[in-house]
PDB file of N, CA and C in Angstrom:
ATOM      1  N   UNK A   1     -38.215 -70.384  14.402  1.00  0.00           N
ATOM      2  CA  UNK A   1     -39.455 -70.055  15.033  1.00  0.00           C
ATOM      3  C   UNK A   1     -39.294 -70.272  16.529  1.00  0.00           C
ATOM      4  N   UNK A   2     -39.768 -69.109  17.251  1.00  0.00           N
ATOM      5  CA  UNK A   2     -39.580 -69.476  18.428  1.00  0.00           C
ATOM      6  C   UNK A   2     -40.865 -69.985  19.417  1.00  0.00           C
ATOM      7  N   UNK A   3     -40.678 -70.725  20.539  1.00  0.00           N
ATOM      8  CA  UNK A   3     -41.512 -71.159  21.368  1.00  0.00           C
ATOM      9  C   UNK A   3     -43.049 -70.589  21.294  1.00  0.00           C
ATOM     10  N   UNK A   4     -42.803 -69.139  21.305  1.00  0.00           N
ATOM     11  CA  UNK A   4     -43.729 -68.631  22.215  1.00  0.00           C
ATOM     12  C   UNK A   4     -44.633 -68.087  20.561  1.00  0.00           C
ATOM     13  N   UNK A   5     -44.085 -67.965  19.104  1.00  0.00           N
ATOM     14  CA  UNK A   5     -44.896 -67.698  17.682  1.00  0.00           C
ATOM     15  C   UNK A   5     -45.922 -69.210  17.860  1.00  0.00           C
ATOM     16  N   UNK A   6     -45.683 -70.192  18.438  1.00  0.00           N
ATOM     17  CA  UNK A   6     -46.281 -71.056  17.993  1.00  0.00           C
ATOM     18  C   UNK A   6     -47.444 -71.123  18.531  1.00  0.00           C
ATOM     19  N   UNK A   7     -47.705 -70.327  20.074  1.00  0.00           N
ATOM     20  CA  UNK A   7     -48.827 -70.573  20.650  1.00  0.00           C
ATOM     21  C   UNK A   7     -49.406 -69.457  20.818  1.00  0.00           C
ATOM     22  N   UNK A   8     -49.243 -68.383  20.142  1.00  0.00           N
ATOM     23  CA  UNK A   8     -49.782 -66.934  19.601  1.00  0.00           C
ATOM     24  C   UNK A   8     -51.153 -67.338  18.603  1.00  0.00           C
ATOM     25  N   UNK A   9     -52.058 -66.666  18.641  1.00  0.00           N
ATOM     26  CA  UNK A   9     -52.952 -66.684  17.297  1.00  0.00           C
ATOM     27  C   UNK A   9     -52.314 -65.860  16.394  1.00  0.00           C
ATOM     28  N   UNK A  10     -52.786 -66.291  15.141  1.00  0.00           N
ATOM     29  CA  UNK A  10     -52.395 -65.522  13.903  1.00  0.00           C
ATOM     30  C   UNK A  10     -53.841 -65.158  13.435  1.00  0.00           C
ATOM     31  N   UNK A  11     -53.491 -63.550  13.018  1.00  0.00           N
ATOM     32  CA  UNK A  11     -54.538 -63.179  12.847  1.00  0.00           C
ATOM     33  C   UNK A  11     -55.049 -63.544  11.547  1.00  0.00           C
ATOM     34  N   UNK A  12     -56.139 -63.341  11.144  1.00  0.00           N
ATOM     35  CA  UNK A  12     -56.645 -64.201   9.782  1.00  0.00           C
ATOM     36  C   UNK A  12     -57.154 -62.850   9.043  1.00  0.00           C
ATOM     37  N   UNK A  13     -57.066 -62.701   7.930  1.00  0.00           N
ATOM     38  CA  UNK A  13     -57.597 -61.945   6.834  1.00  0.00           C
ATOM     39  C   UNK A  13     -59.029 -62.022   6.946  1.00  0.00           C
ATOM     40  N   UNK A  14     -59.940 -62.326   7.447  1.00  0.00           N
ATOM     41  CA  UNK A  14     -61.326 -62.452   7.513  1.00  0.00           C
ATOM     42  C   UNK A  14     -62.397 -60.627   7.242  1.00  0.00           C
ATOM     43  N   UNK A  15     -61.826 -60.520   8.551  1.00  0.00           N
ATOM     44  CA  UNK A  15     -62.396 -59.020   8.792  1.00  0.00           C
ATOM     45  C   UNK A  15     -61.715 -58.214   7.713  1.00  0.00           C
ATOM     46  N   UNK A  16     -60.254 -57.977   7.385  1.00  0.00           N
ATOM     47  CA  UNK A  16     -60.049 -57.343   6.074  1.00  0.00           C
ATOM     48  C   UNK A  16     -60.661 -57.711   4.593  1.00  0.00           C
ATOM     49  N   UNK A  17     -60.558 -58.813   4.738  1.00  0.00           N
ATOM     50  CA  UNK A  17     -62.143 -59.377   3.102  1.00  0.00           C
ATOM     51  C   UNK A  17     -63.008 -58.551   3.143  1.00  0.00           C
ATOM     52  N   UNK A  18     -63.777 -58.729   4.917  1.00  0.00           N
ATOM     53  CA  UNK A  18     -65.083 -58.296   4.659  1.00  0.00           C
ATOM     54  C   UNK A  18     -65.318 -56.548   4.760  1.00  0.00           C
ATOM     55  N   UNK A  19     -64.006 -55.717   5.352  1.00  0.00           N
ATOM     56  CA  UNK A  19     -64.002 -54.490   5.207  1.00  0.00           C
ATOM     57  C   UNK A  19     -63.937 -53.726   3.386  1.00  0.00           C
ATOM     58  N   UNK A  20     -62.870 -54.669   3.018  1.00  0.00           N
ATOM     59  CA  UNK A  20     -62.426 -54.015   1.616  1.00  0.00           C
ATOM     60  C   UNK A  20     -64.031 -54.711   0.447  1.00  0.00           C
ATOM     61  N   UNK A  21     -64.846 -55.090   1.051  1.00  0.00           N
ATOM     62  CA  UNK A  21     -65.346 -56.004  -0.171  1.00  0.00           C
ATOM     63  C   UNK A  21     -67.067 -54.871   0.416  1.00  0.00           C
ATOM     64  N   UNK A  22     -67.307 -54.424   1.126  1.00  0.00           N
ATOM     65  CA  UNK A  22     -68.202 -53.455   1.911  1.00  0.00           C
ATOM     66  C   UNK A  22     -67.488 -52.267   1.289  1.00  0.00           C
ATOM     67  N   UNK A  23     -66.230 -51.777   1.334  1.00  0.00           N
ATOM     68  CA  UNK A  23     -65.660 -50.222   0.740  1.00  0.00           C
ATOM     69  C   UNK A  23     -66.093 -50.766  -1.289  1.00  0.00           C
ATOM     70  N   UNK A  24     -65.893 -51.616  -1.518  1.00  0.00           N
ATOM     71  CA  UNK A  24     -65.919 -51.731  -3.099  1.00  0.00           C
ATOM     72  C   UNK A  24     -67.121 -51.722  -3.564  1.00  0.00           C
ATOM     73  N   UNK A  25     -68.295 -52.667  -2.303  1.00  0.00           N
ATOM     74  CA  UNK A  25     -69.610 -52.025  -3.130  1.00  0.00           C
ATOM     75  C   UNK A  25     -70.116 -51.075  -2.883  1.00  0.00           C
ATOM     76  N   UNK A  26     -69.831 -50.301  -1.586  1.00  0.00           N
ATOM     77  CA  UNK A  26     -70.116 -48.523  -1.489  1.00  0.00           C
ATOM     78  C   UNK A  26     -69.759 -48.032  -2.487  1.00  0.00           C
ATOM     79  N   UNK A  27     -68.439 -47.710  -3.212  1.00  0.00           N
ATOM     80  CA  UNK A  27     -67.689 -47.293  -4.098  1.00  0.00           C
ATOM     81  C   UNK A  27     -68.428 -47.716  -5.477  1.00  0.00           C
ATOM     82  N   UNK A  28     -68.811 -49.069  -5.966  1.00  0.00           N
ATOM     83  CA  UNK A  28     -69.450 -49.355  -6.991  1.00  0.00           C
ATOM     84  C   UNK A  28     -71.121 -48.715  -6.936  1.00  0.00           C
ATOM     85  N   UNK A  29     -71.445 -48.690  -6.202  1.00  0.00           N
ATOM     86  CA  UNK A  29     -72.556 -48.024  -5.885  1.00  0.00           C
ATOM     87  C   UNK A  29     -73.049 -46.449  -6.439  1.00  0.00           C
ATOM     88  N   UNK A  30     -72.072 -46.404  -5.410  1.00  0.00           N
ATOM     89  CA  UNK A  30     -71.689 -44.762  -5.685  1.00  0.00           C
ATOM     90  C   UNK A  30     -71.270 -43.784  -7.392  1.00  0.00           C
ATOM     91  N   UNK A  31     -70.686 -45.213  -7.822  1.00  0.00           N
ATOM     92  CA  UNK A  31     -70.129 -44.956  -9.548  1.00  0.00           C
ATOM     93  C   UNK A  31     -71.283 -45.116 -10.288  1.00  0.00           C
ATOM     94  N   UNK A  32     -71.807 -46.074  -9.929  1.00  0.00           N
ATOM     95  CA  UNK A  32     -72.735 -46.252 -10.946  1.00  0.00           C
ATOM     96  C   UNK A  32     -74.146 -45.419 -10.327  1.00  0.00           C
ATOM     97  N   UNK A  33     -74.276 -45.038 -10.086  1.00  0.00           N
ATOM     98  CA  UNK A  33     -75.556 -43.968  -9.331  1.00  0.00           C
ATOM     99  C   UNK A  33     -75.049 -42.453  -9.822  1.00  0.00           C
ATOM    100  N   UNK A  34     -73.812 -41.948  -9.760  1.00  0.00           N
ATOM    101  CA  UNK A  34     -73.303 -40.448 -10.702  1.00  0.00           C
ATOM    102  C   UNK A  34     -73.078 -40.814 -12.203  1.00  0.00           C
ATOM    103  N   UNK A  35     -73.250 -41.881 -13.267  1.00  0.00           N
ATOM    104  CA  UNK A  35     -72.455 -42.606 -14.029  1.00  0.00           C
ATOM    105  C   UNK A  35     -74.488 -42.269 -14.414  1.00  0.00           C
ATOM    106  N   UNK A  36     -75.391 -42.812 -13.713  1.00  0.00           N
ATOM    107  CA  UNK A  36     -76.988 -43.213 -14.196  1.00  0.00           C
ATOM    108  C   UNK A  36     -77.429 -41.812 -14.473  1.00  0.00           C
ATOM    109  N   UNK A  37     -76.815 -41.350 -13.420  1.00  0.00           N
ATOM    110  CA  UNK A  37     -77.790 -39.776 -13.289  1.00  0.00           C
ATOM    111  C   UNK A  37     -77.134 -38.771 -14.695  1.00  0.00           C
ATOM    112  N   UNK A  38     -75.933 -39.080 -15.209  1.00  0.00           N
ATOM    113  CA  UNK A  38     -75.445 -38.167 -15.544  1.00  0.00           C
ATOM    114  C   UNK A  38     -76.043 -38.769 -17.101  1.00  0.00           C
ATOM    115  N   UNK A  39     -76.638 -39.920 -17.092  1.00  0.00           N
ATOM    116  CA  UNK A  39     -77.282 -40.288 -19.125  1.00  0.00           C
ATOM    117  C   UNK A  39     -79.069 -40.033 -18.774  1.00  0.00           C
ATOM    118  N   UNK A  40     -79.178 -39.852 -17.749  1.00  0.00           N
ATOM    119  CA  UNK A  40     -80.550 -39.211 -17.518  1.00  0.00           C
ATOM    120  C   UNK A  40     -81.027 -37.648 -17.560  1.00  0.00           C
ATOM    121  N   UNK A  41     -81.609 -37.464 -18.724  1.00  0.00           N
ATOM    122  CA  UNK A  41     -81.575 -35.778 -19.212  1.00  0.00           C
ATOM    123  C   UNK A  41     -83.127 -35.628 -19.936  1.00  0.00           C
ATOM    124  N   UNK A  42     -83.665 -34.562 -18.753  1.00  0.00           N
ATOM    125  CA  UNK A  42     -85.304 -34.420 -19.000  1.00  0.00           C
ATOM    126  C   UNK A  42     -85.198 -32.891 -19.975  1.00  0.00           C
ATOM    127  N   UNK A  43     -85.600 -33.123 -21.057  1.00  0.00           N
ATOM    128  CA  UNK A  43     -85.735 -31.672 -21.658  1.00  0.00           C
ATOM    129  C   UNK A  43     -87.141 -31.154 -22.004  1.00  0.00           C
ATOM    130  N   UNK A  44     -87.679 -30.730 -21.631  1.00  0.00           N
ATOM    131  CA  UNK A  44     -88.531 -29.711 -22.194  1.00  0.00           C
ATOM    132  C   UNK A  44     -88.982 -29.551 -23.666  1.00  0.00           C
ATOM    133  N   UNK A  45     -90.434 -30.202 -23.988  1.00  0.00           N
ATOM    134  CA  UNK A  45     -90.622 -29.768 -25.787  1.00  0.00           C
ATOM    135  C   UNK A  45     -90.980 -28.501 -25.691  1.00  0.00           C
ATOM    136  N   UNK A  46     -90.472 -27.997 -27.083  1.00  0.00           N
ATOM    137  CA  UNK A  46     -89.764 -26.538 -27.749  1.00  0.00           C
ATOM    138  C   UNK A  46     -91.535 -26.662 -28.131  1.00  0.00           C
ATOM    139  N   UNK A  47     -91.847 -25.232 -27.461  1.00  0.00           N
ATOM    140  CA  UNK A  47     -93.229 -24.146 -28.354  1.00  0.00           C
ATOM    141  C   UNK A  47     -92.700 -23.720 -29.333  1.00  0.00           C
ATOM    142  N   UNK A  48     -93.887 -23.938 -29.693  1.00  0.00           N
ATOM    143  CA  UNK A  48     -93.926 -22.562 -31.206  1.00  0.00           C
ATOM    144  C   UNK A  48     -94.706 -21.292 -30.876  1.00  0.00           C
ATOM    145  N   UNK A  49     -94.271 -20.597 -30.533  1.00  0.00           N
ATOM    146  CA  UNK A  49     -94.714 -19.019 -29.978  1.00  0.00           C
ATOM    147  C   UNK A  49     -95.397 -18.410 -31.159  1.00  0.00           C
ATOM    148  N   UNK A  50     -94.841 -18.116 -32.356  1.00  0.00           N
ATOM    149  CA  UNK A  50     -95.165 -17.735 -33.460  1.00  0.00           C
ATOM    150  C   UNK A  50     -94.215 -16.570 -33.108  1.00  0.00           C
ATOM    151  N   UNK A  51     -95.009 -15.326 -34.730  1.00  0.00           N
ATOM    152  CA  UNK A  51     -93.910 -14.462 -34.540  1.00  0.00           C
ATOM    153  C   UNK A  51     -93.968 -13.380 -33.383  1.00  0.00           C
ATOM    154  N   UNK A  52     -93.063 -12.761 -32.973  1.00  0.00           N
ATOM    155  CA  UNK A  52     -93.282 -11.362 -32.401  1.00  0.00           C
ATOM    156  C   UNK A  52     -94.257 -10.397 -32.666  1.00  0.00           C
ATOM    157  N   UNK A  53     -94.904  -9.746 -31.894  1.00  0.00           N
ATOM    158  CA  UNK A  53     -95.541  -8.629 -32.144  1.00  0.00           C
ATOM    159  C   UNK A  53     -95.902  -7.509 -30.818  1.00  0.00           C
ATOM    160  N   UNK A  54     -96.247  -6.597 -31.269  1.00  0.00           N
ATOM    161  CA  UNK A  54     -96.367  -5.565 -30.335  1.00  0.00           C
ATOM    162  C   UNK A  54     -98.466  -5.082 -30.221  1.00  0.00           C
ATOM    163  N   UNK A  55     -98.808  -4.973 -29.382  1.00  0.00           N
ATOM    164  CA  UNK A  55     -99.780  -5.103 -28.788  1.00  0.00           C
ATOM    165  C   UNK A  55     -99.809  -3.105 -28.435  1.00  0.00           C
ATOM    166  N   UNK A  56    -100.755  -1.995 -28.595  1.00  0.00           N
ATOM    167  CA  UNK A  56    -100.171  -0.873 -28.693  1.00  0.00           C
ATOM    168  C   UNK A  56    -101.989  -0.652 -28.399  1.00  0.00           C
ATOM    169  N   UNK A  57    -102.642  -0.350 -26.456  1.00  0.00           N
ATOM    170  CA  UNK A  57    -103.441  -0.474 -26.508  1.00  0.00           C
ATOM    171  C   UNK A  57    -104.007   1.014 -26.479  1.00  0.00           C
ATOM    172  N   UNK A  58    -105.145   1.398 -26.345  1.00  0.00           N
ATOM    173  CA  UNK A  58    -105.388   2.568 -26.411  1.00  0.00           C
ATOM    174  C   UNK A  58    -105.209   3.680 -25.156  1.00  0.00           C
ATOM    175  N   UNK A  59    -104.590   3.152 -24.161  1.00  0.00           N
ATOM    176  CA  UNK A  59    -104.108   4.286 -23.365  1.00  0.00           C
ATOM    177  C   UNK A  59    -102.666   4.550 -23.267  1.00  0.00           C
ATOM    178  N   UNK A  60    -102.164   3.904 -24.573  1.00  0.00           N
ATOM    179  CA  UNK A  60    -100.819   4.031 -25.108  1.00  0.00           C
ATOM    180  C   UNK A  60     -99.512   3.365 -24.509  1.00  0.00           C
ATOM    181  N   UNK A  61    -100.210   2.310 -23.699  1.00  0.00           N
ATOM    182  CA  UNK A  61     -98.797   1.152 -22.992  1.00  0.00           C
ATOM    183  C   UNK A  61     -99.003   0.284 -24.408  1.00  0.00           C
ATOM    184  N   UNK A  62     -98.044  -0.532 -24.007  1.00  0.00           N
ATOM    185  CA  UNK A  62     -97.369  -1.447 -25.271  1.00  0.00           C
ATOM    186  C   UNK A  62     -97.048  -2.696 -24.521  1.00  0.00           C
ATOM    187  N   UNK A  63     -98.022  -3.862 -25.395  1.00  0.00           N
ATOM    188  CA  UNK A  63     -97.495  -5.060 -24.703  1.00  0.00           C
ATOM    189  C   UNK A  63     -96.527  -5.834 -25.832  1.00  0.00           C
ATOM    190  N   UNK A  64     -95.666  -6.569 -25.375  1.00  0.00           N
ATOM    191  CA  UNK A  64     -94.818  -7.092 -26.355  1.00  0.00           C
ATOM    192  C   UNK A  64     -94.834  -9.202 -26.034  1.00  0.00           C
ATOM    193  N   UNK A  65     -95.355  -9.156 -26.891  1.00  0.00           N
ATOM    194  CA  UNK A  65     -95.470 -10.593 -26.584  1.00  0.00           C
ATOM    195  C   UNK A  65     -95.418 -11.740 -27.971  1.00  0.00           C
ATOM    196  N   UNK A  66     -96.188 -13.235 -28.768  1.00  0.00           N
ATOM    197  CA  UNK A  66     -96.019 -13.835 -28.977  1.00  0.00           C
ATOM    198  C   UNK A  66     -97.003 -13.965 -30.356  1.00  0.00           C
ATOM    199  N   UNK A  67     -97.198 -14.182 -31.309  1.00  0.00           N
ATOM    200  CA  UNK A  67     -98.619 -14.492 -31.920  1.00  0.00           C
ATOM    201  C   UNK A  67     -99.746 -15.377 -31.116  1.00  0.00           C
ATOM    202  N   UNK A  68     -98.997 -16.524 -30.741  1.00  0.00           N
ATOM    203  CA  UNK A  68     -99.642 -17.816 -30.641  1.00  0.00           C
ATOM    204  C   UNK A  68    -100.638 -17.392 -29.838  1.00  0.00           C
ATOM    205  N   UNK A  69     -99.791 -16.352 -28.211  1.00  0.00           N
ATOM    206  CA  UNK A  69    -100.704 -16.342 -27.183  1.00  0.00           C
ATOM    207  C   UNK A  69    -101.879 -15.408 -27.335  1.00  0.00           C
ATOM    208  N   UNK A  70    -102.380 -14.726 -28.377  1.00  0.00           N
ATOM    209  CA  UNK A  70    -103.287 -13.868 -28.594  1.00  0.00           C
ATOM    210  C   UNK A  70    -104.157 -14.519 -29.423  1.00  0.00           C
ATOM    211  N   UNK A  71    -105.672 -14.644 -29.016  1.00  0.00           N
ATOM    212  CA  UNK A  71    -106.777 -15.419 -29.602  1.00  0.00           C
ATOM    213  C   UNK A  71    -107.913 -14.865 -29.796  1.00  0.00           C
ATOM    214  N   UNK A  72    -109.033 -14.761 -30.388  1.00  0.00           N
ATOM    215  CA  UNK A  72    -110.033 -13.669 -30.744  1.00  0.00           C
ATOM    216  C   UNK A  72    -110.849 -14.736 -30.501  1.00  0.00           C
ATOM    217  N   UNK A  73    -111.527 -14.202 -29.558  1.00  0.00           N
ATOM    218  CA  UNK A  73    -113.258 -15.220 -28.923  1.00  0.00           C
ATOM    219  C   UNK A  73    -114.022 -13.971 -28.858  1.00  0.00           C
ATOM    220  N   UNK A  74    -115.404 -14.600 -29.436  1.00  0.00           N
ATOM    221  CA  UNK A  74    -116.508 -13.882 -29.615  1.00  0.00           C
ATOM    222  C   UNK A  74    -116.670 -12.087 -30.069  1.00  0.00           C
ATOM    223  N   UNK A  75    -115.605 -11.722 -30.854  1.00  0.00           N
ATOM    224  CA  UNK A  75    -114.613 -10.411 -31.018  1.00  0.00           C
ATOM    225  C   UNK A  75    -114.251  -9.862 -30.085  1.00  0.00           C
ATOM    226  N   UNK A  76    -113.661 -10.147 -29.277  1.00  0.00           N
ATOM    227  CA  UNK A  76    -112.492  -9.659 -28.039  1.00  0.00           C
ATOM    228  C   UNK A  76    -111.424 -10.231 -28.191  1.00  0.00           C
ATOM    229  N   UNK A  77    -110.251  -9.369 -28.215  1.00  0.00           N
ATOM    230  CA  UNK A  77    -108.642  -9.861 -28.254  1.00  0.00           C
ATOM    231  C   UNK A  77    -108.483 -10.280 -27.112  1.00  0.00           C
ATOM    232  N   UNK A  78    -107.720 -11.242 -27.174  1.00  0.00           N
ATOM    233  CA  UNK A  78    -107.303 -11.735 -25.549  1.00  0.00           C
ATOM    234  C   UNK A  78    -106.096 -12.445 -25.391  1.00  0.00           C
ATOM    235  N   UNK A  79    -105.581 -12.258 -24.233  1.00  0.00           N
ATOM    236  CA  UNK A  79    -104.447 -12.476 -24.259  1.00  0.00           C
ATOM    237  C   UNK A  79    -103.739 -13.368 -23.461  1.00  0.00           C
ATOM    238  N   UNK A  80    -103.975 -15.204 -23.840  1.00  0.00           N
ATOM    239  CA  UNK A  80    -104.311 -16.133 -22.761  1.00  0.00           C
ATOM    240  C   UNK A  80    -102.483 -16.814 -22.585  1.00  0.00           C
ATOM    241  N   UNK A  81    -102.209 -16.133 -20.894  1.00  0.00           N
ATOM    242  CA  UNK A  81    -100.401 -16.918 -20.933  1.00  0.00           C
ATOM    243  C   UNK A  81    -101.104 -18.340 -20.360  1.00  0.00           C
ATOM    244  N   UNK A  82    -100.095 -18.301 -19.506  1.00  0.00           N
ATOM    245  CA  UNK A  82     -99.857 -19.097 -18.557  1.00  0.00           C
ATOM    246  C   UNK A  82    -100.883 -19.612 -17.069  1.00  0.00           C
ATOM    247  N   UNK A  83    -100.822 -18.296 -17.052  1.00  0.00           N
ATOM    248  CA  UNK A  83    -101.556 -18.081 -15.818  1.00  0.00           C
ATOM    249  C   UNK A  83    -102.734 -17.030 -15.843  1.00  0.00           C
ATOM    250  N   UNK A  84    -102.420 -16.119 -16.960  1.00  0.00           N
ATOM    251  CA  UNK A  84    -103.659 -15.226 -16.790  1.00  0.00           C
ATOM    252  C   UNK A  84    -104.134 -14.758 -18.460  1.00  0.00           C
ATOM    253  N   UNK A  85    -105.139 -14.516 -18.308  1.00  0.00           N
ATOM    254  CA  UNK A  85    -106.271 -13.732 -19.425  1.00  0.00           C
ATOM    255  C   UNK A  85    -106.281 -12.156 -19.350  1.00  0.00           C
ATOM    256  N   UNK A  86    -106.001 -11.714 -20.486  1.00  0.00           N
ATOM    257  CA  UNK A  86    -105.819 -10.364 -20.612  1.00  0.00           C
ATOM    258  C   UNK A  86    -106.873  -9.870 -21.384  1.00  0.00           C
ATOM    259  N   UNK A  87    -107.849  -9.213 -21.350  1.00  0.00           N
ATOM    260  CA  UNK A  87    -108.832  -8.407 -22.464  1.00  0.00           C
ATOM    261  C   UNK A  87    -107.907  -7.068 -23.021  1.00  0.00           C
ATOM    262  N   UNK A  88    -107.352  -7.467 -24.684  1.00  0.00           N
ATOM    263  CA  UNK A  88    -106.608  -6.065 -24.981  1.00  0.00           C
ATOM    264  C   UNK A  88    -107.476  -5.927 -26.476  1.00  0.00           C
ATOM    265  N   UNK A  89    -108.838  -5.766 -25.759  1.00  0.00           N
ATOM    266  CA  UNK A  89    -109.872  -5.224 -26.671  1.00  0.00           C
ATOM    267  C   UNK A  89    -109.722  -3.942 -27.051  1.00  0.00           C
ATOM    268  N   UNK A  90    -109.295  -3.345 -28.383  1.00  0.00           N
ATOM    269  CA  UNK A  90    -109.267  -2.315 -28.729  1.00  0.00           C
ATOM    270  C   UNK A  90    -107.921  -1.770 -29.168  1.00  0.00           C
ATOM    271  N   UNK A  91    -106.852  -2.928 -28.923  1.00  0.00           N
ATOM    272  CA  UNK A  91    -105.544  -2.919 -28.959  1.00  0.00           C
ATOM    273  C   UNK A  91    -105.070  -2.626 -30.691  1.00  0.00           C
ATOM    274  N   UNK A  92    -104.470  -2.314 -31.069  1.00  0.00           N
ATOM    275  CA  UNK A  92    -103.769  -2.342 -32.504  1.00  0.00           C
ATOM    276  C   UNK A  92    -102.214  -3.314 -32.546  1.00  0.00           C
ATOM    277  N   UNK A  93    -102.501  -4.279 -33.091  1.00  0.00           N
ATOM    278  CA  UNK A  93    -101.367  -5.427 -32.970  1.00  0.00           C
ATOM    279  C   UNK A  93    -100.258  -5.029 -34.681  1.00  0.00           C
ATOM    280  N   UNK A  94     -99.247  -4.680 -34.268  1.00  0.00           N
ATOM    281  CA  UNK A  94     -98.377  -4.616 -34.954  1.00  0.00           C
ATOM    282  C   UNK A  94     -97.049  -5.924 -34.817  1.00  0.00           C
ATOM    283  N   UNK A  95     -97.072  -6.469 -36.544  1.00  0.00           N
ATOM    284  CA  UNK A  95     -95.928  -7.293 -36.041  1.00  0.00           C
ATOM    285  C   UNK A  95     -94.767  -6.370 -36.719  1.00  0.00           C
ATOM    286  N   UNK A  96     -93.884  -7.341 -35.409  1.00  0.00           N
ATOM    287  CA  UNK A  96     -92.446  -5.966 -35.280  1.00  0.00           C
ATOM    288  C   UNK A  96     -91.262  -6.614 -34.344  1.00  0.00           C
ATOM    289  N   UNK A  97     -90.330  -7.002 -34.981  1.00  0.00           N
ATOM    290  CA  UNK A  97     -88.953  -7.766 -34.048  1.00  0.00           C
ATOM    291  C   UNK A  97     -88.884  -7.089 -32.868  1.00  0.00           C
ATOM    292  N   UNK A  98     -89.361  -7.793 -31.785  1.00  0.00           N
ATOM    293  CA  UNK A  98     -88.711  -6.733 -30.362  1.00  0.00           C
ATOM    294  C   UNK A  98     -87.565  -7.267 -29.898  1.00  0.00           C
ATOM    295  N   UNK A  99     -86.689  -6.731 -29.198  1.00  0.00           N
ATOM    296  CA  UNK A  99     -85.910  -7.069 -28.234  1.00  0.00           C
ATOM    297  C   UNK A  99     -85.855  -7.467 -26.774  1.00  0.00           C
TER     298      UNK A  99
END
Protein backbone atom coordinates (compact mmCIF):
# COMPACT_ATOMS: atom_id res chain seq x y z
CA UNK A 1 0.00 0.00 0.00
CA UNK A 2 1.28 3.08 -0.87
CA UNK A 3 1.57 6.49 1.01
CA UNK A 4 -0.68 8.41 -0.80
CA UNK A 5 -4.03 5.02 -0.85
CA UNK A 6 -3.97 5.76 2.72
CA UNK A 7 -5.00 9.33 2.76
CA UNK A 8 -7.43 9.05 -0.28
CA UNK A 9 -11.20 8.53 0.69
CA UNK A 10 -12.68 5.34 -0.22
CA UNK A 11 -15.69 5.54 -1.68
CA UNK A 12 -18.52 3.78 0.26
CA UNK A 13 -21.39 1.75 -1.28
CA UNK A 14 -24.00 4.08 0.27
CA UNK A 15 -25.39 5.89 -2.79
CA UNK A 16 -25.23 2.49 -4.81
CA UNK A 17 -27.69 0.75 -1.93
CA UNK A 18 -29.75 3.56 -2.22
CA UNK A 19 -29.81 3.74 -6.21
CA UNK A 20 -30.32 -0.14 -6.76
CA UNK A 21 -32.93 -0.45 -3.80
CA UNK A 22 -35.14 2.87 -5.56
CA UNK A 23 -34.61 0.81 -9.27
CA UNK A 24 -36.11 -2.53 -7.36
CA UNK A 25 -39.09 -0.83 -5.95
CA UNK A 26 -39.87 1.04 -9.29
CA UNK A 27 -39.45 -2.33 -10.92
CA UNK A 28 -41.59 -4.16 -8.13
CA UNK A 29 -44.08 -1.66 -8.55
CA UNK A 30 -44.30 -1.71 -11.93
CA UNK A 31 -44.74 -5.86 -11.81
CA UNK A 32 -47.13 -5.93 -9.64
CA UNK A 33 -49.44 -3.06 -11.12
CA UNK A 34 -49.33 -5.14 -14.99
CA UNK A 35 -49.48 -8.58 -12.86
CA UNK A 36 -53.11 -6.63 -10.88
CA UNK A 37 -54.45 -5.27 -13.99
CA UNK A 38 -54.07 -8.27 -15.99
CA UNK A 39 -56.57 -10.68 -13.04
CA UNK A 40 -58.87 -7.66 -13.23
CA UNK A 41 -61.59 -8.49 -15.99
CA UNK A 42 -65.02 -6.47 -16.16
CA UNK A 43 -67.48 -8.46 -18.35
CA UNK A 44 -70.66 -7.51 -19.30
CA UNK A 45 -74.03 -9.70 -18.23
CA UNK A 46 -75.26 -11.65 -21.34
CA UNK A 47 -79.17 -10.43 -22.49
CA UNK A 48 -81.56 -12.53 -23.47
CA UNK A 49 -82.78 -10.88 -26.72
CA UNK A 50 -85.17 -13.67 -27.43
CA UNK A 51 -85.67 -15.03 -30.79
CA UNK A 52 -85.15 -13.28 -34.15
CA UNK A 53 -87.77 -11.84 -36.07
CA UNK A 54 -88.59 -9.69 -38.91
CA UNK A 55 -90.85 -6.70 -38.47
CA UNK A 56 -92.48 -6.20 -42.36
CA UNK A 57 -94.30 -2.72 -41.97
CA UNK A 58 -96.84 -1.55 -44.27
CA UNK A 59 -94.91 0.62 -46.60
CA UNK A 60 -92.92 -2.48 -47.18
CA UNK A 61 -89.35 -1.72 -45.29
CA UNK A 62 -88.39 -4.54 -43.03
CA UNK A 63 -87.08 -4.17 -39.63
CA UNK A 64 -84.98 -7.00 -38.35
CA UNK A 65 -84.52 -7.08 -34.82
CA UNK A 66 -85.04 -9.11 -31.33
CA UNK A 67 -88.35 -10.51 -29.60
CA UNK A 68 -87.55 -9.08 -26.28
CA UNK A 69 -87.30 -5.46 -27.71
CA UNK A 70 -90.87 -5.35 -29.12
CA UNK A 71 -93.74 -4.68 -26.48
CA UNK A 72 -97.52 -4.06 -27.02
CA UNK A 73 -98.85 -1.02 -24.76
CA UNK A 74 -102.29 -0.03 -24.97
CA UNK A 75 -102.47 -1.97 -28.68
CA UNK A 76 -99.58 -0.30 -30.35
CA UNK A 77 -96.43 -2.31 -31.31
CA UNK A 78 -93.47 -0.66 -30.23
CA UNK A 79 -90.28 -0.91 -30.54
CA UNK A 80 -88.31 0.15 -27.28
CA UNK A 81 -83.98 -0.13 -27.92
CA UNK A 82 -81.74 1.59 -26.27
CA UNK A 83 -82.20 4.86 -27.00
CA UNK A 84 -85.30 5.15 -28.96
CA UNK A 85 -89.15 4.14 -29.30
CA UNK A 86 -90.40 3.06 -32.50
CA UNK A 87 -94.37 2.95 -33.24
CA UNK A 88 -94.44 -0.18 -35.87
CA UNK A 89 -98.19 -0.09 -35.49
CA UNK A 90 -99.56 -2.03 -38.22
CA UNK A 91 -96.40 -4.02 -38.76
CA UNK A 92 -96.75 -7.94 -39.47
CA UNK A 93 -93.99 -9.65 -37.24
CA UNK A 94 -92.69 -12.76 -38.71
CA UNK A 95 -90.31 -15.02 -36.81
CA UNK A 96 -87.50 -15.91 -39.21
CA UNK A 97 -83.47 -16.57 -38.70
CA UNK A 98 -81.89 -13.38 -40.14
CA UNK A 99 -78.49 -12.84 -40.90
Amino acid sequence: MARSDKYTQKKSPFWLIVLSLFFLCIASAASIYYYARSQIVIEAPKENLGEKIIITLPTGKNIYTFENLIIEENGKLLYKGERSTLDLTGGVVVYENWE
